[in-house]
Each structure stands twice: as C-alpha cells, then as structure tokens.
N, C-alpha and C. Protein backbone atom coordinates (compact mmCIF):
# COMPACT_ATOMS: atom_id res chain seq x y z
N UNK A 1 17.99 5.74 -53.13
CA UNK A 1 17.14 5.99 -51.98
C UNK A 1 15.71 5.55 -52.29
N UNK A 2 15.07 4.87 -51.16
CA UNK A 2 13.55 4.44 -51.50
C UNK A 2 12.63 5.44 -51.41
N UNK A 3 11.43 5.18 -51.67
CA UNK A 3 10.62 6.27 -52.12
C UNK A 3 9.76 6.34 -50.24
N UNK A 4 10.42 5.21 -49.20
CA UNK A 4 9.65 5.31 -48.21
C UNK A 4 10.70 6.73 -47.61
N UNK A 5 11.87 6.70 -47.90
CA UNK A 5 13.10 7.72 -47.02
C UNK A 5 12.60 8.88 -47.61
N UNK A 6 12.39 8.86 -49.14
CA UNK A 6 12.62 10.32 -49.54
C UNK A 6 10.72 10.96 -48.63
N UNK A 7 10.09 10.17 -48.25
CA UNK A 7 8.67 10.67 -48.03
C UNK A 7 9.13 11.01 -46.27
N UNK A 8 10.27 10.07 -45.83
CA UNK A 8 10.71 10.95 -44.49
C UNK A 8 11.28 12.13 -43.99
N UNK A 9 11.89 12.08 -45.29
CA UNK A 9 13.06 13.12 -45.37
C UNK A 9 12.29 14.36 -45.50
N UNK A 10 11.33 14.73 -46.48
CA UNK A 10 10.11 15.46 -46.88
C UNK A 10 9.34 15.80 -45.62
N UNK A 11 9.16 14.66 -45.27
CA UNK A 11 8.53 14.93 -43.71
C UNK A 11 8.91 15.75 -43.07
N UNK A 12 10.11 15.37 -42.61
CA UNK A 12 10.86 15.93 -40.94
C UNK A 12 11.04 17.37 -41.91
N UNK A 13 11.63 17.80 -42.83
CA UNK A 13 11.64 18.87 -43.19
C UNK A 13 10.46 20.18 -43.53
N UNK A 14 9.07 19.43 -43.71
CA UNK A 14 7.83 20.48 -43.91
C UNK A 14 7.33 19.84 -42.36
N UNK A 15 6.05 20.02 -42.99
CA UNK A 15 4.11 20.50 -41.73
C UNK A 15 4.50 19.54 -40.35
N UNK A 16 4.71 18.37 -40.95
CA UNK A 16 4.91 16.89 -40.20
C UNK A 16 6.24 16.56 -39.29
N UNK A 17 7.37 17.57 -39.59
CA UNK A 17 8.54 17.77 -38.57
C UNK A 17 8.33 16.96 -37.58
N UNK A 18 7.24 17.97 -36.49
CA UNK A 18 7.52 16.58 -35.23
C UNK A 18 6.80 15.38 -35.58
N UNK A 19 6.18 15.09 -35.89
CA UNK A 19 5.49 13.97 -35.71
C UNK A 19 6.61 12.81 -36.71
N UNK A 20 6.85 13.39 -37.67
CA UNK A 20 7.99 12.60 -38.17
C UNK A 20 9.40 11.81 -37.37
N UNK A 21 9.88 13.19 -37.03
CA UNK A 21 10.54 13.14 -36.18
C UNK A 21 10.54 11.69 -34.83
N UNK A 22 9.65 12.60 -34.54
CA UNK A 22 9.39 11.63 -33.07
C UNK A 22 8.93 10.23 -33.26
N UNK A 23 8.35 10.00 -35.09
CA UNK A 23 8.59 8.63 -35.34
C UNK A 23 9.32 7.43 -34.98
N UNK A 24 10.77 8.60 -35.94
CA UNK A 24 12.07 8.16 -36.46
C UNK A 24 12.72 7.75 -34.92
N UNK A 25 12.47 8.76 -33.79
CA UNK A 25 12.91 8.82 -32.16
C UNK A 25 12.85 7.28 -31.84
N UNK A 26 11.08 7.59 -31.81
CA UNK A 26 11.26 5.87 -31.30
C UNK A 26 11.13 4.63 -31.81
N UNK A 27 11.08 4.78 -33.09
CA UNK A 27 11.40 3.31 -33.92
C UNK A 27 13.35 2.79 -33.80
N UNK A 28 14.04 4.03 -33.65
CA UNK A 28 15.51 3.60 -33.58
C UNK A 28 16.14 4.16 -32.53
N UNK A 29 15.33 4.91 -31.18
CA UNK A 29 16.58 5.28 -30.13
C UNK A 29 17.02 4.12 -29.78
N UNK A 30 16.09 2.33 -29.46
CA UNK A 30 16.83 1.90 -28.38
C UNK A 30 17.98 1.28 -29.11
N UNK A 31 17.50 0.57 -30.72
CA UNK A 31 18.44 -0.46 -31.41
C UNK A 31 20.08 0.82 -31.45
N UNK A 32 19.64 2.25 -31.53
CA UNK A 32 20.92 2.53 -32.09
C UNK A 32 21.65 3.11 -30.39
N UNK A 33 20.87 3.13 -29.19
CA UNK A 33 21.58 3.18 -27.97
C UNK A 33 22.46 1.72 -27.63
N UNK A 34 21.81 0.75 -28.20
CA UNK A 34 22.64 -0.48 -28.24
C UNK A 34 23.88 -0.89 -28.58
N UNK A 35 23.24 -0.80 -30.11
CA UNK A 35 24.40 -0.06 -30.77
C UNK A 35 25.66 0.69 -30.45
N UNK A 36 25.32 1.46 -29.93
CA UNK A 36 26.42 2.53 -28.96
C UNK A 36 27.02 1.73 -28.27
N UNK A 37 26.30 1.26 -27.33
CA UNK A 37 26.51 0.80 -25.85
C UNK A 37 28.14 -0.44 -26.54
N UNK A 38 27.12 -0.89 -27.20
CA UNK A 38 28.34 -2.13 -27.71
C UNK A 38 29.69 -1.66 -28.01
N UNK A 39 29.74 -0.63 -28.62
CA UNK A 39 30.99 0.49 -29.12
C UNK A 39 31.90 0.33 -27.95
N UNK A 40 31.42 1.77 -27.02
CA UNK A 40 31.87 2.32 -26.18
C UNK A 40 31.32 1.53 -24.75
N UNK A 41 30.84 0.74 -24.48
CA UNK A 41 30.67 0.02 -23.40
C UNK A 41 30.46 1.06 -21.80
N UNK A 42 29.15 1.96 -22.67
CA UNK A 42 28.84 2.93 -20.89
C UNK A 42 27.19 3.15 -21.70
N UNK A 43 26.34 2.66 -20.89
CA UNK A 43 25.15 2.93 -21.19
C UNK A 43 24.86 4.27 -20.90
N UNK A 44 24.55 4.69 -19.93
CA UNK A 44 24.18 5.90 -20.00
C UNK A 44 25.48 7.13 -20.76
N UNK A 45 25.92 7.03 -21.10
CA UNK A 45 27.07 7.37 -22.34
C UNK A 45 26.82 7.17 -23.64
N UNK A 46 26.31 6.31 -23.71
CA UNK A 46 25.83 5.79 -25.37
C UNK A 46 24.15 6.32 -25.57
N UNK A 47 23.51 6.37 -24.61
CA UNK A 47 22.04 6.96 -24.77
C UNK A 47 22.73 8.62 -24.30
N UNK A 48 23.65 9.18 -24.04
CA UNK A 48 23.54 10.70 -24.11
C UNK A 48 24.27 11.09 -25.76
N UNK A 49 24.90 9.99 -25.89
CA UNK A 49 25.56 9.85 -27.40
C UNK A 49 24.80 10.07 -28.27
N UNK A 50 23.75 9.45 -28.62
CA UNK A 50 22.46 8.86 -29.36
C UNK A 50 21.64 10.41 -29.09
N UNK A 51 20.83 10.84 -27.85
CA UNK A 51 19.96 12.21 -28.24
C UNK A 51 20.91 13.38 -28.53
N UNK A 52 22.47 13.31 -28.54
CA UNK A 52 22.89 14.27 -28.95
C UNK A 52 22.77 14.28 -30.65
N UNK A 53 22.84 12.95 -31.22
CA UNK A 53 23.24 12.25 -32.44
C UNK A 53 21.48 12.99 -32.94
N UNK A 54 20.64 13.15 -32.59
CA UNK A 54 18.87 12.78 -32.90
C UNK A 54 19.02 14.84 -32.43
N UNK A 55 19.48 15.43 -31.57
CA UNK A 55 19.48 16.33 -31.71
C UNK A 55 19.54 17.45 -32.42
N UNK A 56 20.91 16.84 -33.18
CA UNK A 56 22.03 17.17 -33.87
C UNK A 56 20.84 17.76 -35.43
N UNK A 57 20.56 15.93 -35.62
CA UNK A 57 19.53 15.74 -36.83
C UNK A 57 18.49 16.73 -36.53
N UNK A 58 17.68 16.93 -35.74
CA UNK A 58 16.71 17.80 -35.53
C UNK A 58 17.42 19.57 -35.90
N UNK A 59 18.06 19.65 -35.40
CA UNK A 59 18.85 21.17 -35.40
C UNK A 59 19.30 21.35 -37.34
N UNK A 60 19.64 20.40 -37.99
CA UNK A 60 20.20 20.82 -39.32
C UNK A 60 18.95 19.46 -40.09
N UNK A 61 17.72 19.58 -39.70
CA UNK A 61 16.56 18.81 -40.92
C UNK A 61 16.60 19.80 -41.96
N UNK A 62 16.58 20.88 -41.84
CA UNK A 62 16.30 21.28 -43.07
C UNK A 62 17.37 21.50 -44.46
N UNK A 63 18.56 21.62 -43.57
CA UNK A 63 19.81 21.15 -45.00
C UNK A 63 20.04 20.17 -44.89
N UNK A 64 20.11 18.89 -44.20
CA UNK A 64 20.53 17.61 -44.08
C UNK A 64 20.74 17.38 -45.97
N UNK A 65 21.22 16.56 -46.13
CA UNK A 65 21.17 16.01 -47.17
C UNK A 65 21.62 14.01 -47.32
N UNK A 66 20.49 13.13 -47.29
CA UNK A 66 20.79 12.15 -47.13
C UNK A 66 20.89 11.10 -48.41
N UNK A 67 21.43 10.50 -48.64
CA UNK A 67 21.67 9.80 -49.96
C UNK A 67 21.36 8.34 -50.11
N UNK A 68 21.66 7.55 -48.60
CA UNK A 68 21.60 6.23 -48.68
C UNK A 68 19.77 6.00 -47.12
N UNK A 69 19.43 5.46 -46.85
CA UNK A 69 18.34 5.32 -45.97
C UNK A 69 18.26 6.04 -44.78
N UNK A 70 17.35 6.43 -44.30
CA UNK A 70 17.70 7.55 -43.02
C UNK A 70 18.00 6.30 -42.18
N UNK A 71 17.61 5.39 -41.74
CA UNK A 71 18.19 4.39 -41.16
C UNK A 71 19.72 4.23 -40.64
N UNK A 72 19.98 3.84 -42.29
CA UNK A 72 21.87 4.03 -42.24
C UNK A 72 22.31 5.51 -41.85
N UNK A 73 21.65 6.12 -42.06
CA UNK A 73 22.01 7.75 -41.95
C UNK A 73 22.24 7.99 -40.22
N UNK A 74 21.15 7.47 -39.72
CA UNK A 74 21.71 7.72 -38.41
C UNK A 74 22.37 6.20 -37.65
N UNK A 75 22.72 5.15 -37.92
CA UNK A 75 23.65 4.64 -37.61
C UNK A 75 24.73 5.02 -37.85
N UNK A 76 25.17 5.60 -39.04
CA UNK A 76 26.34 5.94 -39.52
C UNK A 76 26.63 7.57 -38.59
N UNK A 77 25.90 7.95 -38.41
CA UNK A 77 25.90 9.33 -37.22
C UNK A 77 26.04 8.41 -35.84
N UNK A 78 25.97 7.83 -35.49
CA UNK A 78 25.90 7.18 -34.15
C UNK A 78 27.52 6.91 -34.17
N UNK A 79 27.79 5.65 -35.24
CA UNK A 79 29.13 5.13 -35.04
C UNK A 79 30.11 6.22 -35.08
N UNK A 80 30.03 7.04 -36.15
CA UNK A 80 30.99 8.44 -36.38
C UNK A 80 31.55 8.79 -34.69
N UNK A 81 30.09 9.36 -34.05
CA UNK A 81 30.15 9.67 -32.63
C UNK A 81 30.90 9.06 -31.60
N UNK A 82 30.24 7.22 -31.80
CA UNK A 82 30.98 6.80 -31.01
C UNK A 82 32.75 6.51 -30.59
N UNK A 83 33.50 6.18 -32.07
CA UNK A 83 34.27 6.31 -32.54
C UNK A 83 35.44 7.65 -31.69
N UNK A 84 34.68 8.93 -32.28
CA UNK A 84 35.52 9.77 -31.57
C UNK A 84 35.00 10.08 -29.98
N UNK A 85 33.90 9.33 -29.43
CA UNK A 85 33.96 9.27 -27.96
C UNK A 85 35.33 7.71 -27.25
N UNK A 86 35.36 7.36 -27.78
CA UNK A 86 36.30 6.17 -27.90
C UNK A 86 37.98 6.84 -28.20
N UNK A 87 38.18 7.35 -29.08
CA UNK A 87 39.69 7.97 -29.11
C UNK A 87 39.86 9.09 -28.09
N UNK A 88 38.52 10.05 -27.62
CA UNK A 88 38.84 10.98 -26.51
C UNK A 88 39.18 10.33 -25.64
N UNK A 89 38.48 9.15 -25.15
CA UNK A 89 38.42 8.64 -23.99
C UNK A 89 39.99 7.44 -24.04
N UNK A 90 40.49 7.33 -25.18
CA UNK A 90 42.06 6.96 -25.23
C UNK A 90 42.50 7.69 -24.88
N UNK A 91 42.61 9.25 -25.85
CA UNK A 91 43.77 10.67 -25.16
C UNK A 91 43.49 10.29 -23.79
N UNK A 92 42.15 10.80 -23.43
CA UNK A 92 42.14 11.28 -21.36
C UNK A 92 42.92 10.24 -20.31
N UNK A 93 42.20 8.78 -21.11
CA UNK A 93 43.01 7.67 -19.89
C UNK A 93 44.73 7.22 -20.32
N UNK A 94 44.77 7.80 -21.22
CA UNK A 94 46.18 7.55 -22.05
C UNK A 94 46.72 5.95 -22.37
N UNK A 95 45.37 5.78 -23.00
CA UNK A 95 45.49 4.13 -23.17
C UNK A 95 46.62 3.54 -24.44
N UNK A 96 46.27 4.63 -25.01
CA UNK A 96 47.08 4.46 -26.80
C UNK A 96 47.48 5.66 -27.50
N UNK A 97 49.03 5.22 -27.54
CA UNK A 97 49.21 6.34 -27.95
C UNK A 97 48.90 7.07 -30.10
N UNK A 98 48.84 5.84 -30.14
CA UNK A 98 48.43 5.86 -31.89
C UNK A 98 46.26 5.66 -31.89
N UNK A 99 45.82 5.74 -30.66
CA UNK A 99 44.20 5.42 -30.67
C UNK A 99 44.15 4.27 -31.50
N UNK A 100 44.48 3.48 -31.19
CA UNK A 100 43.66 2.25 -31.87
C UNK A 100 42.81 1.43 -31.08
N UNK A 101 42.02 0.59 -31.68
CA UNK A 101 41.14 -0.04 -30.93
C UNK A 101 41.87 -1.42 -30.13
N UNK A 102 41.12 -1.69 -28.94
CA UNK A 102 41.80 -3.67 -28.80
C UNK A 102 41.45 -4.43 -29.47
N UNK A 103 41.58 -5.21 -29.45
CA UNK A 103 41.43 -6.16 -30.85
C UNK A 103 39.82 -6.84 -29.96
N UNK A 104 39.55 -6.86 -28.84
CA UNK A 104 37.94 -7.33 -28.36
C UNK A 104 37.07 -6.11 -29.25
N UNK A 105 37.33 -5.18 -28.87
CA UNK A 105 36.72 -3.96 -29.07
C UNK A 105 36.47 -4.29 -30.57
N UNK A 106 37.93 -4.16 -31.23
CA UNK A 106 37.35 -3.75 -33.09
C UNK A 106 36.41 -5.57 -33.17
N UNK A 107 36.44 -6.05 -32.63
CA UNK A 107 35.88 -8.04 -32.83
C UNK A 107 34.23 -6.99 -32.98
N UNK A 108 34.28 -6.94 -31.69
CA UNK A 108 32.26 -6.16 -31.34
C UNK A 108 32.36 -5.23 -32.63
N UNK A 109 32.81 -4.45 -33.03
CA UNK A 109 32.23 -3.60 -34.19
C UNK A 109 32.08 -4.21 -35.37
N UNK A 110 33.13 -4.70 -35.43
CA UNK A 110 32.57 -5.94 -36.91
C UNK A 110 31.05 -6.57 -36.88
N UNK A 111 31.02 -7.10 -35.73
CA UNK A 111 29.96 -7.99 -35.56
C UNK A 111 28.95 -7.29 -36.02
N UNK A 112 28.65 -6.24 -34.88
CA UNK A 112 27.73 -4.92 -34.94
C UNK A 112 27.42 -4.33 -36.71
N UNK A 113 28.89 -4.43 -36.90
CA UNK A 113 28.58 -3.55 -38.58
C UNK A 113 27.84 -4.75 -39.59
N UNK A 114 28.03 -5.90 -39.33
CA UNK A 114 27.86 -7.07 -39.82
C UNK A 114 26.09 -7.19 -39.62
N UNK A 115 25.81 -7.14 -38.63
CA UNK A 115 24.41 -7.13 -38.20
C UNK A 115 23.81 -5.52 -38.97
N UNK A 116 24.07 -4.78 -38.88
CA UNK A 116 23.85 -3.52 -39.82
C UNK A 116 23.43 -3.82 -41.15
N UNK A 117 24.23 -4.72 -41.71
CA UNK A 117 23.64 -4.47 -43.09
C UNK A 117 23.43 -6.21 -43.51
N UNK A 118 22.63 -7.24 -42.28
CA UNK A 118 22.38 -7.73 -42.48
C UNK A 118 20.56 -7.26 -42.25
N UNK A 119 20.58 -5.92 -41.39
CA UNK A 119 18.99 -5.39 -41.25
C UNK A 119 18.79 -4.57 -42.70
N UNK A 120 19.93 -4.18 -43.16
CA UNK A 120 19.69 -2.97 -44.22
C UNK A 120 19.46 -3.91 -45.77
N UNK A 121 19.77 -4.98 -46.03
CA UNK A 121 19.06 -5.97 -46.82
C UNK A 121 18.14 -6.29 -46.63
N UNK A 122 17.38 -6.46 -45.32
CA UNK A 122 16.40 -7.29 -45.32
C UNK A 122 15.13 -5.97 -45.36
N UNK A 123 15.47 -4.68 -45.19
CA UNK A 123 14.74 -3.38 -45.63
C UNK A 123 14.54 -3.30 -46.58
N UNK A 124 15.46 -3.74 -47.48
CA UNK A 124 15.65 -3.56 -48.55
C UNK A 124 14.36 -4.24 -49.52
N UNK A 125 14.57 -5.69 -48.82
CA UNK A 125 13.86 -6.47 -49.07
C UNK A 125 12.54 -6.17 -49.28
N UNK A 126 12.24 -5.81 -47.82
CA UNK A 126 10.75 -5.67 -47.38
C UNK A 126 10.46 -4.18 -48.22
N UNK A 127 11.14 -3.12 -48.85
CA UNK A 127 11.09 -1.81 -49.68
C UNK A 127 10.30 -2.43 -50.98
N UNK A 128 10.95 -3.57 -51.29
CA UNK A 128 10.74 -4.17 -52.88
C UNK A 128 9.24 -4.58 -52.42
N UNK A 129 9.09 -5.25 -51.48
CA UNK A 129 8.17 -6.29 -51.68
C UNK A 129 6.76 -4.88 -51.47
N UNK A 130 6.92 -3.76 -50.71
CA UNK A 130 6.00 -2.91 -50.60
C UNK A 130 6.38 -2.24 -52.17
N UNK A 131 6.78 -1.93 -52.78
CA UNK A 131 6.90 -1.24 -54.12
C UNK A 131 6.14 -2.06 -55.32
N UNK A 132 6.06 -3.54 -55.16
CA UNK A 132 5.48 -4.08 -55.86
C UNK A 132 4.09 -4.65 -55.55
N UNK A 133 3.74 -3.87 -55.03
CA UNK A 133 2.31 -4.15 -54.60
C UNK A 133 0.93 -3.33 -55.30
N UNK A 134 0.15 -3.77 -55.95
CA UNK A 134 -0.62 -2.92 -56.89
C UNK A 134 -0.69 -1.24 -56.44
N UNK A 135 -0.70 -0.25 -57.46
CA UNK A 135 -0.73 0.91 -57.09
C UNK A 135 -1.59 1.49 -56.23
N UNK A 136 -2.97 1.45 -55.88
CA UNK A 136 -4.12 1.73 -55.38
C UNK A 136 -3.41 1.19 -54.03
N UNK A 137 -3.16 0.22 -53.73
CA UNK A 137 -2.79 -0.79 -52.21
C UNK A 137 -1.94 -0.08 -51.62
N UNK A 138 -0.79 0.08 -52.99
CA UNK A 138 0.67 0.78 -52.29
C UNK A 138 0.11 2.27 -52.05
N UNK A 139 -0.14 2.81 -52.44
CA UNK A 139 -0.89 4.18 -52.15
C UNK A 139 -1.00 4.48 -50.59
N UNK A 140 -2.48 3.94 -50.78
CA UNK A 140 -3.47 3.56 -49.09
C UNK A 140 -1.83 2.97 -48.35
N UNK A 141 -1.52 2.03 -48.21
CA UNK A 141 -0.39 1.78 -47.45
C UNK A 141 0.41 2.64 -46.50
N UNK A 142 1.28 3.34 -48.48
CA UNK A 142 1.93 4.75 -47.75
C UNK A 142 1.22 5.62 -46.62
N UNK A 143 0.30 6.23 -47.28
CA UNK A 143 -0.61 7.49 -46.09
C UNK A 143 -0.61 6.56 -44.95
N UNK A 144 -1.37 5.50 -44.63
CA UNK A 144 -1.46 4.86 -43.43
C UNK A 144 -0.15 4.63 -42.95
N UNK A 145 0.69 3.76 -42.89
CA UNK A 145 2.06 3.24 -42.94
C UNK A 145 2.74 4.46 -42.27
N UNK A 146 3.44 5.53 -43.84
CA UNK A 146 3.83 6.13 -43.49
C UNK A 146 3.95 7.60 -42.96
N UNK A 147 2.74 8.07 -43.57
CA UNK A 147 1.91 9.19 -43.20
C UNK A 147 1.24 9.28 -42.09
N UNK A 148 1.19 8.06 -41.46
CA UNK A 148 0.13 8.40 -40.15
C UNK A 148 -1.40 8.74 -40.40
N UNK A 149 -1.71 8.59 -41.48
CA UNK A 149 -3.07 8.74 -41.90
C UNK A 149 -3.96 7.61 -41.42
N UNK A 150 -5.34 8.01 -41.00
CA UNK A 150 -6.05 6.90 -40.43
C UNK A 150 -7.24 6.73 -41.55
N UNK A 151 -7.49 5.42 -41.27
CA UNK A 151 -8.79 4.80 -42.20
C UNK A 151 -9.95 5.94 -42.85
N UNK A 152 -9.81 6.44 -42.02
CA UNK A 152 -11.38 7.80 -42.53
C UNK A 152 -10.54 8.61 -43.18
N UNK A 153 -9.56 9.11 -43.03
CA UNK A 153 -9.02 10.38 -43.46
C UNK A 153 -8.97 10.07 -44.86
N UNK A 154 -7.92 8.87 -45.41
CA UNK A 154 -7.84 8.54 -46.27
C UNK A 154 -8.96 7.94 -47.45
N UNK A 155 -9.83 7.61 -46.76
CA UNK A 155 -11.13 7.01 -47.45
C UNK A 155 -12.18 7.87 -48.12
N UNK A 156 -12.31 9.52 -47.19
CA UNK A 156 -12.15 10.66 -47.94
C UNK A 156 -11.21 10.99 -48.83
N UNK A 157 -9.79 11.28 -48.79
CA UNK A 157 -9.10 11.85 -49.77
C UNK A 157 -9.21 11.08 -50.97
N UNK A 158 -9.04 9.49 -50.96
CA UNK A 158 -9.52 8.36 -52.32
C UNK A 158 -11.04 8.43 -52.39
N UNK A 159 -11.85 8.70 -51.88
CA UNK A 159 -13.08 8.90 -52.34
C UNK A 159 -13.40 7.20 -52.22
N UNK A 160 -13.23 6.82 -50.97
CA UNK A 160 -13.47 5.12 -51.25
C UNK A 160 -13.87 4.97 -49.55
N UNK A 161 -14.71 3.78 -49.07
CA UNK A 161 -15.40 3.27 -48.10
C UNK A 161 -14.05 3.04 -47.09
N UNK A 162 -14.95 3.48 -45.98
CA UNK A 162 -13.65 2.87 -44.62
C UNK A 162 -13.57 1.51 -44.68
N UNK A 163 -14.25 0.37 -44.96
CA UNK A 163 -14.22 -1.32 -45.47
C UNK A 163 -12.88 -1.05 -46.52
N UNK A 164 -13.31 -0.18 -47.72
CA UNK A 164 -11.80 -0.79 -48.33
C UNK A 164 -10.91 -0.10 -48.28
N UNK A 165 -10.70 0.70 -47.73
CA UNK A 165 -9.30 1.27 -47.24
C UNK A 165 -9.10 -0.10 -46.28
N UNK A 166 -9.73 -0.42 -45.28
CA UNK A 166 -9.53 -1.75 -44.46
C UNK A 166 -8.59 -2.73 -45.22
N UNK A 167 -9.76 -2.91 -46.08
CA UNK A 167 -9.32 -4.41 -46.65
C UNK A 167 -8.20 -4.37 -47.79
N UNK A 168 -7.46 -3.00 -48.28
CA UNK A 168 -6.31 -2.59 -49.07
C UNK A 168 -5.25 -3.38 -48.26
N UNK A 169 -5.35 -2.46 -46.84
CA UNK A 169 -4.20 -2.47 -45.80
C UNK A 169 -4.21 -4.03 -45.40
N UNK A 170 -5.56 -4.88 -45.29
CA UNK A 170 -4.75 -5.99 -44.91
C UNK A 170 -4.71 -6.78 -46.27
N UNK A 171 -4.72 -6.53 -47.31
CA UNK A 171 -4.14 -7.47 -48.74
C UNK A 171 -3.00 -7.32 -48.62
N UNK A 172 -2.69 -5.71 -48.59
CA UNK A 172 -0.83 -5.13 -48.44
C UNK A 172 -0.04 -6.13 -47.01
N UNK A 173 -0.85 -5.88 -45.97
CA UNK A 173 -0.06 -7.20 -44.91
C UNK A 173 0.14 -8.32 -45.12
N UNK A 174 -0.85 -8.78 -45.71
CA UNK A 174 -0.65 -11.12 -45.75
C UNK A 174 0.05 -10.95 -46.64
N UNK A 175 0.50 -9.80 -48.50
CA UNK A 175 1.35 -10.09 -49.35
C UNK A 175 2.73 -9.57 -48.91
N UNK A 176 2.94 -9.07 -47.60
CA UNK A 176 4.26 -8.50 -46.70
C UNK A 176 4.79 -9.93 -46.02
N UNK A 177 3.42 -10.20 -45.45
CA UNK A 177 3.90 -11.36 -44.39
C UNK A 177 4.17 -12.80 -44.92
N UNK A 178 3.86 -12.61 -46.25
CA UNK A 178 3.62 -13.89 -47.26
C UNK A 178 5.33 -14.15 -47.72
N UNK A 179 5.86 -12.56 -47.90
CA UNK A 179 7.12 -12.53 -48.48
C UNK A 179 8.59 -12.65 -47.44
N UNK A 180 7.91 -12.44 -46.26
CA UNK A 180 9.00 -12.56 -45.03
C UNK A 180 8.51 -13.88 -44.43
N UNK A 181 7.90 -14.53 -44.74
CA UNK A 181 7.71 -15.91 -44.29
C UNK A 181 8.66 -16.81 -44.35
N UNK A 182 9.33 -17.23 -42.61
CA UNK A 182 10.60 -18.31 -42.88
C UNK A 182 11.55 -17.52 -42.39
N UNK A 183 11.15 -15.84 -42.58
CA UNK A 183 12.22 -15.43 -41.69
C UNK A 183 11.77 -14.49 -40.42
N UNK A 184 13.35 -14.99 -39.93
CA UNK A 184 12.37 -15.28 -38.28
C UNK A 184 13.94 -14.52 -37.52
N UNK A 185 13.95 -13.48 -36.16
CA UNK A 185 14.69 -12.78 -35.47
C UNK A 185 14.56 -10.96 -36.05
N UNK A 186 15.49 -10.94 -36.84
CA UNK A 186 15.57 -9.55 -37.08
C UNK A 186 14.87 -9.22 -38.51
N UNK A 187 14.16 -9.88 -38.87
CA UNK A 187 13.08 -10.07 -40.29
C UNK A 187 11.91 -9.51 -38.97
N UNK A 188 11.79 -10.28 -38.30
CA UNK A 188 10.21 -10.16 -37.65
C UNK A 188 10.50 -8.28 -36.68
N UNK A 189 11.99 -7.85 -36.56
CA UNK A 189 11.56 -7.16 -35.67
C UNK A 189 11.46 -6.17 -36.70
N UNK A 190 11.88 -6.24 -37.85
CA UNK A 190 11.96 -4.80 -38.95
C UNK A 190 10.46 -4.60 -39.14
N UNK A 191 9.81 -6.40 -39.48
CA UNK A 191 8.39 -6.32 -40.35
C UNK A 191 7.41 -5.67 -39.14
N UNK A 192 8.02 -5.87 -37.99
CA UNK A 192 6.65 -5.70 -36.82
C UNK A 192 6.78 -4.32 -36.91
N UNK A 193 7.94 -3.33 -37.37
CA UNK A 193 7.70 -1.80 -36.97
C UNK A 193 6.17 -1.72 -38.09
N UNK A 194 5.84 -2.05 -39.33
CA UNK A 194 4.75 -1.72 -39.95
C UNK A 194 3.80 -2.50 -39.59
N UNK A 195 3.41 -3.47 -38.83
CA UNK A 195 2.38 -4.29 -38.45
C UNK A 195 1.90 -4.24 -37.41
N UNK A 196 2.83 -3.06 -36.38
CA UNK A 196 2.38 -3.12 -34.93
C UNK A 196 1.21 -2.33 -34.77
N UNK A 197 0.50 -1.69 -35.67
CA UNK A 197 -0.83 -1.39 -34.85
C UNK A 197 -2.18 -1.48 -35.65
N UNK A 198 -1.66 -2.78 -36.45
CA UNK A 198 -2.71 -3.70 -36.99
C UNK A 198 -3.89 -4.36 -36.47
C-alpha cells in the first residue's frame, strides 16, 4: 500500500472523515457509476449501486481494513455489488438457470477489468514518481495534494515563505508532468485529479 492510501485511510477514519470522504465521493463516483453502468446496463441502477457501495464504506471507516489502494478497494466493492445485482436480476427474470453471464456481457467486463488495472499501473506510476521527489517537495506536496492544506497554512507549520511553499508545489508539478509526458487519455485524466487546482 502507498503511503498516499495509508494517509486516506487515516483520514476518513480520524478529524478529516468528511472532508476525506467527500474527496474520495467525487474524485470516483462518476468513473465507478460507469463502471457499473457497463456491468449491469441500468444507469440509474448502477449510480444507486455505487452510493450504496460509498455508503456502505462510510458506515464501517472505522474497521475497514484495506490492503491494496482505496481506489481498487472500491472498484472491487462496486464489481462485488454489481455482480450479485446481475445474478438477482437472473433468479427474478429467470434468465439462467446456472447465473452465468452472456458471453456480450462477460466480453464488457473483461474490457472494463482490463482498463482497471491499466489505471492502477499508471497510479502506480505516478505514486513512484511523487515518492521520489526530494523530501522537503514531497512533504509540502502531501499537506497540499493530499491534506487539503493551503499555501499559508503550511508555510507556517514549515516555518517557510508563501513564495516557497509556491514554488515546491510547482517543481513537484513540471517533475510529475515531465514523467507522464507522451502519455495521453487515461494518464492525463489520473494526473489532472492532482493538477486541477493549480
């Protein structure tokens, strides 16, 4: 587990709960309502799927116990879900009597699972490339990044000028954007969740 999950996980569980929380809400309701949707093929079914799935997580943060990225953690809660909304919905219409999937159906989940951990490498990626970034940088980063900490707050707690807390955060960006350079679709939409309010 990276040291960005275990600082989420920490989160949603102490002071920062909601705000954590409601991070995590909207950096992944729509990709993992999609997600759904692709499964089980009923939108508004797959987004009641999904805040039950984010509910669920909210109701047991404090024993959760996660091992691999909260990311995967709640995809892998999504598909679980969808899965057995998919065999109920075999029993009720009495499509199959062994629940198996159609062979269109299991085609889309491959794909889907395929695209999963073609984002969960490229996290991966972008984890390394923030881990190796001088300590002082990676620091300032985290609080900002992932703490939600703003330029002053932090410039007090390091005992350092609002200019270089500034100019940390954008060394830490051009050596982010330097390292995802060339890649282009689902590289740009992971890198933009940390760059969007640059």
């Amino acid at each position: 587990m990276s040291e960005m999950d275990r600082i989420f996980i920490e989160q949603v569980k102490g002071e920062k709960a909601e705000k954590t929380f409601e991070y995590l809400f909207h950096t992944y309701y729509s990709p993992l309502c999609s997600y759904a949707c692709a499964m089980i093929k009923n939108q508004e079914d797959a987004k009641d799927l999904v805040n039950d799935c984010f509910l669920e997580f909210w109701r047991k943060r404090h024993d959760i116990e996660i091992k691999i990225s909260v990311k995967s953690y709640l995809y892998v809660t999504v598909r679980n879900s969808a899965v057995n909304y998919i065999r109920k919905r075999q029993l009720d219409q009495k499509y199959s009597e062994t629940m198996t999937y159609p062979f269109y159906l299991q085609e889309e989940i491959n794909m889907e699972t395929e695209r999963l951990l073609q984002m969960e490498n490229l996290e991966i990626r972008l984890k390394q490339a923030i881990d190796s970034l001088p300590q002082q940088c990676r620091y300032i980063f985290y609080m900002n990044r992932f703490e939600q900490q703003g330029y002053k707050d932090i410039a007090l707690k390091m005992n350092l000028s609002t200019g270089t807390v500034k100019t940390q955060i954008a060394r830490a960006l051009k050596k982010l954007r330097s390292e995802f350079e060339g890649v282009i679709g689902k590289g740009q939409i992971l890198f933009s969740i940390f760059v969007r309010h640059f």
